[in-house]
N, C-alpha and C. Protein backbone atom coordinates (compact mmCIF):
# COMPACT_ATOMS: atom_id res chain seq x y z
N UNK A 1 0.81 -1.14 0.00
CA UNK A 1 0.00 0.00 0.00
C UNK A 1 0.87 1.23 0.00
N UNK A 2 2.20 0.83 0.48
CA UNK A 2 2.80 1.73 0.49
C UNK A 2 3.27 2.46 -1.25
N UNK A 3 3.50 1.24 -1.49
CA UNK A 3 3.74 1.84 -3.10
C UNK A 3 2.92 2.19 -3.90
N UNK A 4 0.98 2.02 -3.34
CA UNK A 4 0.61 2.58 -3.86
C UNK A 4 0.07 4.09 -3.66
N UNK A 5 0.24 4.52 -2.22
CA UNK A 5 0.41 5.63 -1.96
C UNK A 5 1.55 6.50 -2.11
N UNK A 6 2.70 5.57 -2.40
CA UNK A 6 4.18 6.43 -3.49
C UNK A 6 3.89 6.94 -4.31
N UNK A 7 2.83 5.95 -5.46
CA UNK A 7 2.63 6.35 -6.40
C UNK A 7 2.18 7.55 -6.78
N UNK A 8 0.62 7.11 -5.60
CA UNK A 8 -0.16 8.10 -5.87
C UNK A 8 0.46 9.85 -5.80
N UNK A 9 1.48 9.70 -5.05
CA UNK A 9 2.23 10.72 -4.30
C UNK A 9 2.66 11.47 -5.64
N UNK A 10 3.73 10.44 -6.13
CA UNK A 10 4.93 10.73 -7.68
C UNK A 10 3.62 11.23 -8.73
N UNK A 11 2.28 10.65 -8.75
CA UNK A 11 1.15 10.96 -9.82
C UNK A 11 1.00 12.70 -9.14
N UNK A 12 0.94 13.02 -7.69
CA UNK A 12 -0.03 13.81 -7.32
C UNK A 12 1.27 15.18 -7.40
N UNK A 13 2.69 14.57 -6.82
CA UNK A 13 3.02 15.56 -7.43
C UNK A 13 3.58 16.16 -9.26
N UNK A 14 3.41 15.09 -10.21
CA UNK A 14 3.36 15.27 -11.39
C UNK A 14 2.20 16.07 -11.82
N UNK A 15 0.98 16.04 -11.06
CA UNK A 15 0.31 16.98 -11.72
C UNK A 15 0.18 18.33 -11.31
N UNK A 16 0.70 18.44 -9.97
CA UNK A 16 0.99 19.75 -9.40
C UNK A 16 2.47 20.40 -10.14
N UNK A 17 3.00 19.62 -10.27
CA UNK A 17 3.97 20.34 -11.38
C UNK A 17 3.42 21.07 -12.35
N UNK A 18 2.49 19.89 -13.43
CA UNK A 18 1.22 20.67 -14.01
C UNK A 18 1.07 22.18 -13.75
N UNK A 19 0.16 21.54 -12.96
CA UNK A 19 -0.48 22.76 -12.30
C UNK A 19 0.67 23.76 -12.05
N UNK A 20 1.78 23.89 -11.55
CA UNK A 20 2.04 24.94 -11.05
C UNK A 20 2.83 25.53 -12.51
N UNK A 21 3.14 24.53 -13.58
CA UNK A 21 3.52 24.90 -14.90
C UNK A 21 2.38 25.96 -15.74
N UNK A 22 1.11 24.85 -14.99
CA UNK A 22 0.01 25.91 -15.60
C UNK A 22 -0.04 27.55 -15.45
N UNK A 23 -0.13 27.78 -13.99
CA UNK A 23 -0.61 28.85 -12.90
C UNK A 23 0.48 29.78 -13.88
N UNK A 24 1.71 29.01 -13.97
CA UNK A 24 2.74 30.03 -14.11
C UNK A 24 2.86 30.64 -16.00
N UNK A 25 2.19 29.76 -16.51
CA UNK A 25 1.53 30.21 -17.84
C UNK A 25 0.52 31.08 -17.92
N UNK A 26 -0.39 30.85 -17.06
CA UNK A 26 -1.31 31.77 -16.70
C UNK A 26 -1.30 32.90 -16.98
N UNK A 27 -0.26 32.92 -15.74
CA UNK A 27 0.68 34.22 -14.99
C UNK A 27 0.93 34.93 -16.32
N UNK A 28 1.79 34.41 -16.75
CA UNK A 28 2.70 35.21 -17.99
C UNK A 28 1.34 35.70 -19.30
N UNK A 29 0.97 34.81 -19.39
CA UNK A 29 -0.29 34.94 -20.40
C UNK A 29 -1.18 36.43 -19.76
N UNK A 30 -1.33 36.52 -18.55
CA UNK A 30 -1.80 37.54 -18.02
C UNK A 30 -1.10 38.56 -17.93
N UNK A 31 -0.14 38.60 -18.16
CA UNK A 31 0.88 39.45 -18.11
C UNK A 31 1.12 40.01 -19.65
N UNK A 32 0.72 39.37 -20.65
CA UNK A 32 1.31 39.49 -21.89
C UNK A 32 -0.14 39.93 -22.20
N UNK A 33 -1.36 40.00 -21.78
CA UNK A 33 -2.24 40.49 -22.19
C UNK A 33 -2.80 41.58 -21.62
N UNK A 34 -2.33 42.10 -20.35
CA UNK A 34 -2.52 43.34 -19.72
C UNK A 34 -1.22 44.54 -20.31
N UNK A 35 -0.07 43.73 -21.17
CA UNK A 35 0.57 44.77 -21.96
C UNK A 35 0.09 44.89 -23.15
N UNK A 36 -0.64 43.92 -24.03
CA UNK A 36 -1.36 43.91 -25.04
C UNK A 36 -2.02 44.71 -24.82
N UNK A 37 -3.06 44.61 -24.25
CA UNK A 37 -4.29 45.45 -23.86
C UNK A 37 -3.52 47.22 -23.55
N UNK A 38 -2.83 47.20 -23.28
CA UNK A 38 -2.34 48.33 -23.01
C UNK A 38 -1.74 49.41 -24.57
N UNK A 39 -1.14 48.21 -25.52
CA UNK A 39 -0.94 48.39 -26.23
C UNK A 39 -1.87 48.83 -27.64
N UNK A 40 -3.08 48.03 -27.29
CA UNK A 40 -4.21 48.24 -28.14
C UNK A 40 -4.88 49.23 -27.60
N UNK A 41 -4.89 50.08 -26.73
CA UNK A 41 -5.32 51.49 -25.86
C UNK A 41 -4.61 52.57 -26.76
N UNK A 42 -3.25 52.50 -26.60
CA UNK A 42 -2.23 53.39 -27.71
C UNK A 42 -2.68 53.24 -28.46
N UNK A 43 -3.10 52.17 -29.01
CA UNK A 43 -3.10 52.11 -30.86
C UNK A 43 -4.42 52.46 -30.78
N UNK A 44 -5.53 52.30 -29.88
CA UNK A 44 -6.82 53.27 -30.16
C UNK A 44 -6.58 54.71 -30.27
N UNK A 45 -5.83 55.58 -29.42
CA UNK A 45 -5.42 56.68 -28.91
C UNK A 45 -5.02 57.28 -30.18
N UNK A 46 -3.90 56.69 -30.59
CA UNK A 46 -3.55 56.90 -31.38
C UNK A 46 -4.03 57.32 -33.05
N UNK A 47 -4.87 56.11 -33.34
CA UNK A 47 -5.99 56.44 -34.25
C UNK A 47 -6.85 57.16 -34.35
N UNK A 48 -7.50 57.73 -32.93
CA UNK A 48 -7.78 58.59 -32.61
C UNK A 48 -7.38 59.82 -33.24
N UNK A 49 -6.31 59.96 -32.68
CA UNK A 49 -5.95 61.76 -32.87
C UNK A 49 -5.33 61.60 -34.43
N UNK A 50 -5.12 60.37 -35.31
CA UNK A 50 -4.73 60.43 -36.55
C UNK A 50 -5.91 60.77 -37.16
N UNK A 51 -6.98 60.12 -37.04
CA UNK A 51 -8.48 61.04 -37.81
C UNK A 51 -8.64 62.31 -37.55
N UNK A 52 -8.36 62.66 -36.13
CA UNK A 52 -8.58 64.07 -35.94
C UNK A 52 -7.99 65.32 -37.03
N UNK A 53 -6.24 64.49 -37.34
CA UNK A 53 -5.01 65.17 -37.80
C UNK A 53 -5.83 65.09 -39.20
N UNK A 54 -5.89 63.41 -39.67
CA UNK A 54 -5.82 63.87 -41.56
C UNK A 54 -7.71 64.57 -41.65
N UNK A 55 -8.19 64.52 -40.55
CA UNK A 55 -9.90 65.28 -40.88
C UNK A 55 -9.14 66.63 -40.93
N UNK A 56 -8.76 67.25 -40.57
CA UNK A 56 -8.18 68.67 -40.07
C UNK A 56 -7.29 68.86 -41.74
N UNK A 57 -6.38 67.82 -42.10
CA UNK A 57 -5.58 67.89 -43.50
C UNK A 57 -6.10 68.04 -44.34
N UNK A 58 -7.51 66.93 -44.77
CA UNK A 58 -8.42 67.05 -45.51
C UNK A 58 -9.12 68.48 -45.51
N UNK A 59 -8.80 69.01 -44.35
CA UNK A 59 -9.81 70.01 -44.20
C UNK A 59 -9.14 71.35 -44.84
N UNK A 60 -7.50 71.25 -44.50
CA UNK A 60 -7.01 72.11 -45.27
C UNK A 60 -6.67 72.11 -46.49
N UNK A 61 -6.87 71.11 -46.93
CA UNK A 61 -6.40 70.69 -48.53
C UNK A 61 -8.01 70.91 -49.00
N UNK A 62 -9.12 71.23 -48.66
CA UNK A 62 -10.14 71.44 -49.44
C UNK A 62 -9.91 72.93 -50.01
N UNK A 63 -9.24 73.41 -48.43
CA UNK A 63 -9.19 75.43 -48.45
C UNK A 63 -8.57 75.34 -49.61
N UNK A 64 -7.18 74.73 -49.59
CA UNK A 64 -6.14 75.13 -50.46
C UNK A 64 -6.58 75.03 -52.16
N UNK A 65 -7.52 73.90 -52.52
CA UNK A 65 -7.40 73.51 -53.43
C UNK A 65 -9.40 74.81 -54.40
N UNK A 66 -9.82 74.97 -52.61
CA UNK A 66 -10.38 76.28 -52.94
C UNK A 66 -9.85 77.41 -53.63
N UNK A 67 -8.36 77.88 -53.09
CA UNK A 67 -7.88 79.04 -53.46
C UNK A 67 -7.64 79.17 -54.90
N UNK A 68 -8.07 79.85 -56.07
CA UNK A 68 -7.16 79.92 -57.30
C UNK A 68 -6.27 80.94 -57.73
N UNK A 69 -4.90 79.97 -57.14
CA UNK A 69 -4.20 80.68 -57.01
C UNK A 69 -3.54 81.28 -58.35
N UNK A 70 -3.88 80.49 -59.76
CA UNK A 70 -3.25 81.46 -60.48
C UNK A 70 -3.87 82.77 -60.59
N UNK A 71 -5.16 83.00 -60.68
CA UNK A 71 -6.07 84.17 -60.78
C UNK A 71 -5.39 85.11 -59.68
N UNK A 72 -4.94 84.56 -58.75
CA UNK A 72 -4.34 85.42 -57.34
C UNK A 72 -2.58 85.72 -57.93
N UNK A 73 -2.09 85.26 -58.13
CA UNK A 73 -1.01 85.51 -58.64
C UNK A 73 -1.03 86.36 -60.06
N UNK A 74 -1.83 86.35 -60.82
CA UNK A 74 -1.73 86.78 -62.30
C UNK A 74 -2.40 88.44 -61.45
N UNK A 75 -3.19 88.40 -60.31
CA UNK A 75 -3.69 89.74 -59.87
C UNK A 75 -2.23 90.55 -59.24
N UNK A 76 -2.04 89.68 -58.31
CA UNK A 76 -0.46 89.83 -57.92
C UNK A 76 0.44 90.76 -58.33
N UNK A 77 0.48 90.32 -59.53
CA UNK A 77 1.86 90.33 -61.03
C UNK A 77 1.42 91.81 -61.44
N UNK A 78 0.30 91.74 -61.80
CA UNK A 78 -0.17 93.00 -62.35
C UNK A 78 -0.36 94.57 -61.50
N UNK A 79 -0.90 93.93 -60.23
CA UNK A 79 -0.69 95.02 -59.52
C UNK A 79 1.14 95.36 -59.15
N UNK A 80 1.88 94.42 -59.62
CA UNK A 80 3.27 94.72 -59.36
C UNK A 80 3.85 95.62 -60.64
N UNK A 81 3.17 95.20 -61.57
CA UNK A 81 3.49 95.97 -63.18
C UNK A 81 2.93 97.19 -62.73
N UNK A 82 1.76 97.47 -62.51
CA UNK A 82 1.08 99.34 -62.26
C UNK A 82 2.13 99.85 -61.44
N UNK A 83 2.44 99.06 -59.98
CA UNK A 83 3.45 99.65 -58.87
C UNK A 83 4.73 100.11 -60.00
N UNK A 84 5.55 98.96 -60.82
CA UNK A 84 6.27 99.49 -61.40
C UNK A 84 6.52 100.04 -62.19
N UNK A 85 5.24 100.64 -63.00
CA UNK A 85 5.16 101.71 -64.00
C UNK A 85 4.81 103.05 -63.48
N UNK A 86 4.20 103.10 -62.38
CA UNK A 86 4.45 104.48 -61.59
C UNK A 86 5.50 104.77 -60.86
N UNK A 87 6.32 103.70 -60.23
CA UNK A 87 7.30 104.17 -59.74
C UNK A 87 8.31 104.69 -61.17
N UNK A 88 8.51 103.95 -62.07
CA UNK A 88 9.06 104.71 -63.31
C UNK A 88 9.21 105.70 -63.79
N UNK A 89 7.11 106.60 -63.77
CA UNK A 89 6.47 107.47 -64.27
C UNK A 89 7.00 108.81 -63.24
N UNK A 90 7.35 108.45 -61.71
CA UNK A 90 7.60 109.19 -60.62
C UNK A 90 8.85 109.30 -60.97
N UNK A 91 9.86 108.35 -61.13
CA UNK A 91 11.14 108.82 -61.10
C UNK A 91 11.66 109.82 -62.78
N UNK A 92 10.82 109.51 -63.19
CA UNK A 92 10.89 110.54 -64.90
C UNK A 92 10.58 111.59 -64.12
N UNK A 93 9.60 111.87 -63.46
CA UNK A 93 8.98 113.10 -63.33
C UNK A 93 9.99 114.06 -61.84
N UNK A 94 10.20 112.88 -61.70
CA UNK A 94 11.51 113.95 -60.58
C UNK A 94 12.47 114.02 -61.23
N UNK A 95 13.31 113.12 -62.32
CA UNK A 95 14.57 113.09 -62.90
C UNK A 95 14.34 115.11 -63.53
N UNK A 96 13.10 114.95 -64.30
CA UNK A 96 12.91 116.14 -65.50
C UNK A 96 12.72 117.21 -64.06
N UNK A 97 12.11 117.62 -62.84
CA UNK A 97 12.03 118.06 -61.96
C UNK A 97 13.86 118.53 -61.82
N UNK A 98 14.39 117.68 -61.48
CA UNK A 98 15.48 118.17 -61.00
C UNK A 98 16.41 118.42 -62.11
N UNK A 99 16.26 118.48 -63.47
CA UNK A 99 16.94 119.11 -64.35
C UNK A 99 16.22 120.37 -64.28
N UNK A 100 14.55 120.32 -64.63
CA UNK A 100 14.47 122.14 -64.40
C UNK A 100 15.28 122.83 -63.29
N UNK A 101 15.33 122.51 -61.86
CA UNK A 101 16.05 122.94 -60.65
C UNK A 101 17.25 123.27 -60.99
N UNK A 102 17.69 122.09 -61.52
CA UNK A 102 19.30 122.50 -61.91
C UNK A 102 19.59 123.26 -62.67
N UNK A 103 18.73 123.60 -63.90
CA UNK A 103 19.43 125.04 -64.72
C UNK A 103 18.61 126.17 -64.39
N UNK A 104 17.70 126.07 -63.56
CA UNK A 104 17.53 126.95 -63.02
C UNK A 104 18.37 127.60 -61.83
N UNK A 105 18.64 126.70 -61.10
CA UNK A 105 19.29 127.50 -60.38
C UNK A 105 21.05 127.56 -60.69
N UNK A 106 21.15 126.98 -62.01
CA UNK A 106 22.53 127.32 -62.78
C UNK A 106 22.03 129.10 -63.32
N UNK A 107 21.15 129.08 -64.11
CA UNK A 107 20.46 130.48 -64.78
C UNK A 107 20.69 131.80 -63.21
N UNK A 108 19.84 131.30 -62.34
CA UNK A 108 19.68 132.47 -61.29
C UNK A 108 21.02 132.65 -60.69
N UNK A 109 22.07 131.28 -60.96
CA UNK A 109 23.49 132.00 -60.04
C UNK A 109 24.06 132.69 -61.30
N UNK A 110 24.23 132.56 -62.27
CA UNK A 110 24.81 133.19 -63.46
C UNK A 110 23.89 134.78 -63.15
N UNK A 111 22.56 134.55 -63.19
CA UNK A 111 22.18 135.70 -62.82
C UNK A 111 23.00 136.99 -61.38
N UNK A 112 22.50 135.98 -60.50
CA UNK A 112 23.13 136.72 -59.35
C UNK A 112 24.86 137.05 -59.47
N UNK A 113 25.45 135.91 -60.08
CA UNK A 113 27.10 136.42 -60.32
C UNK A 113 26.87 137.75 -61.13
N UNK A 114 26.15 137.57 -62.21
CA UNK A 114 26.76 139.22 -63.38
C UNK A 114 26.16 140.36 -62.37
N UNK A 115 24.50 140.19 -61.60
CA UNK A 115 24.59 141.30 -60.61
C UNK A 115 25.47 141.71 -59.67
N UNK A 116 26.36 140.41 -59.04
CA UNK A 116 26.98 140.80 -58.16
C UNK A 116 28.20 141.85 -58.69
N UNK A 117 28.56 141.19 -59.87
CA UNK A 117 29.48 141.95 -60.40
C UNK A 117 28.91 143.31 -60.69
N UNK A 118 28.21 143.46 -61.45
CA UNK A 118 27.94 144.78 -61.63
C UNK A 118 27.70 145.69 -61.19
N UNK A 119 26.76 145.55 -59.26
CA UNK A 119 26.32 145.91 -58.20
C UNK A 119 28.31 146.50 -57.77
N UNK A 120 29.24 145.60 -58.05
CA UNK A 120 30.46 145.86 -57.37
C UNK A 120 31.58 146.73 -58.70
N UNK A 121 31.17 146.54 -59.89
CA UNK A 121 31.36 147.59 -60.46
C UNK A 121 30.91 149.14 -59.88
N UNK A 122 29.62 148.57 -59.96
CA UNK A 122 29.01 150.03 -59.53
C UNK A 122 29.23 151.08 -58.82
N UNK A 123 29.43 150.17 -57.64
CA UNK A 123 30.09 150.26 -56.91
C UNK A 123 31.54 151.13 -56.56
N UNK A 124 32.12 150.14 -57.04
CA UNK A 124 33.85 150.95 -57.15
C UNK A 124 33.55 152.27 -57.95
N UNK A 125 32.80 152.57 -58.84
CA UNK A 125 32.85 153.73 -59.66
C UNK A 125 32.12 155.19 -58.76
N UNK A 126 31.09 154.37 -58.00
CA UNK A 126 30.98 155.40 -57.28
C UNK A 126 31.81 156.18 -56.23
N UNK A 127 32.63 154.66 -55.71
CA UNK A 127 33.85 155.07 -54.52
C UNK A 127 34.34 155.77 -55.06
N UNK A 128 35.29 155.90 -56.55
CA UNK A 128 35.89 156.23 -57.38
C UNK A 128 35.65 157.86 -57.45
N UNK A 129 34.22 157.77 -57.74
CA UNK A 129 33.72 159.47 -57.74
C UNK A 129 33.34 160.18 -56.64
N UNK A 130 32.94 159.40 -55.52
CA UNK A 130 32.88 159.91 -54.49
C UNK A 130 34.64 160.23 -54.20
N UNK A 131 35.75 159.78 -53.95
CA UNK A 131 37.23 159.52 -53.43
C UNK A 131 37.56 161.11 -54.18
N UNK A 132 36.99 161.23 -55.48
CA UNK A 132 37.31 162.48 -56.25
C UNK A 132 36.51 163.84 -55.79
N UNK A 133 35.30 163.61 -55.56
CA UNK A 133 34.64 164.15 -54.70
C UNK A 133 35.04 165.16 -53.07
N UNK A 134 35.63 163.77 -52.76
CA UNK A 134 36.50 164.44 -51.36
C UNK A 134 37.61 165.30 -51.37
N UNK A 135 38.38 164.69 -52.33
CA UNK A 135 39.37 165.29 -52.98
C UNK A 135 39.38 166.50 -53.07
N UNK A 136 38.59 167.24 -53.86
CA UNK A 136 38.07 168.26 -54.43
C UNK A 136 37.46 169.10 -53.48
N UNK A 137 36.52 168.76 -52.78
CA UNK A 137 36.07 168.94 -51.02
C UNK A 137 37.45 169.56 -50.47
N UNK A 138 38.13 168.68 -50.23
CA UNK A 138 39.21 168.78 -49.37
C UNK A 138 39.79 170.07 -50.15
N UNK A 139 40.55 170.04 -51.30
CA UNK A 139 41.07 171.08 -51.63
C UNK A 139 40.19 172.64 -51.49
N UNK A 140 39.46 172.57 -51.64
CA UNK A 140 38.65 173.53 -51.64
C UNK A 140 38.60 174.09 -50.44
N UNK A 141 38.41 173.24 -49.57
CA UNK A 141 38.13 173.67 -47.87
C UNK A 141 39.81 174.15 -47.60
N UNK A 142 40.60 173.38 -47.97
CA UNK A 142 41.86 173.44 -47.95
C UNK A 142 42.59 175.14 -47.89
N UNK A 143 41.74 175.55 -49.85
CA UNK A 143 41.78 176.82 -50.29
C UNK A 143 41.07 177.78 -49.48
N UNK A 144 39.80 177.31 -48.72
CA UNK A 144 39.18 178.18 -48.06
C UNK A 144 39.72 178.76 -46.81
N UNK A 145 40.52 177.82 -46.23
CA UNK A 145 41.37 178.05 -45.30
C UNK A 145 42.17 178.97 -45.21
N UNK A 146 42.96 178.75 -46.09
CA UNK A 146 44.18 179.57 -46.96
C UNK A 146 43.90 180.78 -46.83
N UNK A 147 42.80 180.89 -47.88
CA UNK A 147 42.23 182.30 -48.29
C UNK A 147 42.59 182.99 -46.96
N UNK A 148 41.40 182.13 -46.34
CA UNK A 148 41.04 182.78 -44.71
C UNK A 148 41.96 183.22 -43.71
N UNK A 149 42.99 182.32 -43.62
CA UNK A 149 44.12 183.08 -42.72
C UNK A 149 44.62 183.68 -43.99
N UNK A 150 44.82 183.88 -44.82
CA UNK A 150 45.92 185.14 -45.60
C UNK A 150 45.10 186.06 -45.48
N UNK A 151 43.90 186.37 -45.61
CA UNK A 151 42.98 187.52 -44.91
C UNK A 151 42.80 188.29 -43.94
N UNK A 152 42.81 187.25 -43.04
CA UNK A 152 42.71 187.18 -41.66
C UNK A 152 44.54 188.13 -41.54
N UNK A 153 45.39 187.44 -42.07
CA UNK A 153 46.80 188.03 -42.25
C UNK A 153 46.94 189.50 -42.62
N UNK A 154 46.26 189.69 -43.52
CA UNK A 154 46.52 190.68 -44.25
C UNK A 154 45.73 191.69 -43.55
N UNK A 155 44.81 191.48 -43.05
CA UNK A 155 43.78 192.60 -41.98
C UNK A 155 44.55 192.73 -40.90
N UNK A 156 45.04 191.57 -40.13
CA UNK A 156 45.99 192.03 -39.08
C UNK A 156 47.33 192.74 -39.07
N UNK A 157 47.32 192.55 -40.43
CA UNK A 157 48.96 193.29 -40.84
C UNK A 157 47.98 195.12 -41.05
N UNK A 158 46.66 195.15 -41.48
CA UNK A 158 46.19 195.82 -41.87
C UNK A 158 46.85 196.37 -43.25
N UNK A 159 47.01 195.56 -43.73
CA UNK A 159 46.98 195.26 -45.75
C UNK A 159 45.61 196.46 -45.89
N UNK A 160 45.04 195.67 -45.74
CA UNK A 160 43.58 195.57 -46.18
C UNK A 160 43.14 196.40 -45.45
């Protein structure tokens, strides 16, 4: 009886081996499916916010493909041609601007030089006649002098 309660023993722990081979499959199996599961959470998550992204892409690629952009560009272009035909039209019109300025005010200094000159001709000719002026002044007063004490002389000598 004994050997057959050995047996039963060597049977009972062969299947608890089993078993504990099982438990420990279990284990791991539970383990490999609470990271699964974890993993298929991300990959929901994930999918998630990827519809969100290409709904949102789609959404801008409708705008974009709204825009026509050559009509926007060919408007573009053209308003850049007017900009640069007035800026053109402006710089002609100041270029010819500042040539009138410039011989004009070449004309008014040529002007003002021959006045200045002539103002300083004038000038000197009057110093000139005035200088002769004094001159003449002077001698005269000079003579008057003269006169005057030889008078004055001649009364005190009683000349006269």
């Amino acid at each position: 009886m004994e050997d057959i309660l050995q047996e039963e023993v060597i049977k009972l722990e062969e299947e608890l081996d089993k078993l504990k081979s099982a438990v420990e499959y279990i284990e791991t199996a539970k383990i490999s499916i609470e990271s699964a599961s974890k993993i298929i959470n991300t990959i929901v998550e994930l999918k998630k916010d990827f519809d969100e992204l290409s709904g949102k892409a789609y959404s801008i690629i409708d705008k974009l493909n709204k825009v026509d952009f050559p009509s926007r560009l060919d408007r573009i272009d053209s308003n850049l041609v007017k900009v640069s035909t007035e800026v053109q039209d402006i710089k002609s019109t100041i270029e010819a601007g500042d040539k009138a300025v410039t011989m004009e005010m070449k004309a008014l200094s040529r002007n003002l030089l021959s006045q200045t000159n002539d103002n300083k001709n004038k000038i000197l000719v009057r110093l000139d006649k005035q200088s002769k002026e004094i001159k003449i002044n002077f001698l005269g007063i000079m003579f008057t002098i003269i006169f005057i004490v030889a008078l004055g002389a001649l009364f005190y000598l009683k000349i006269l």
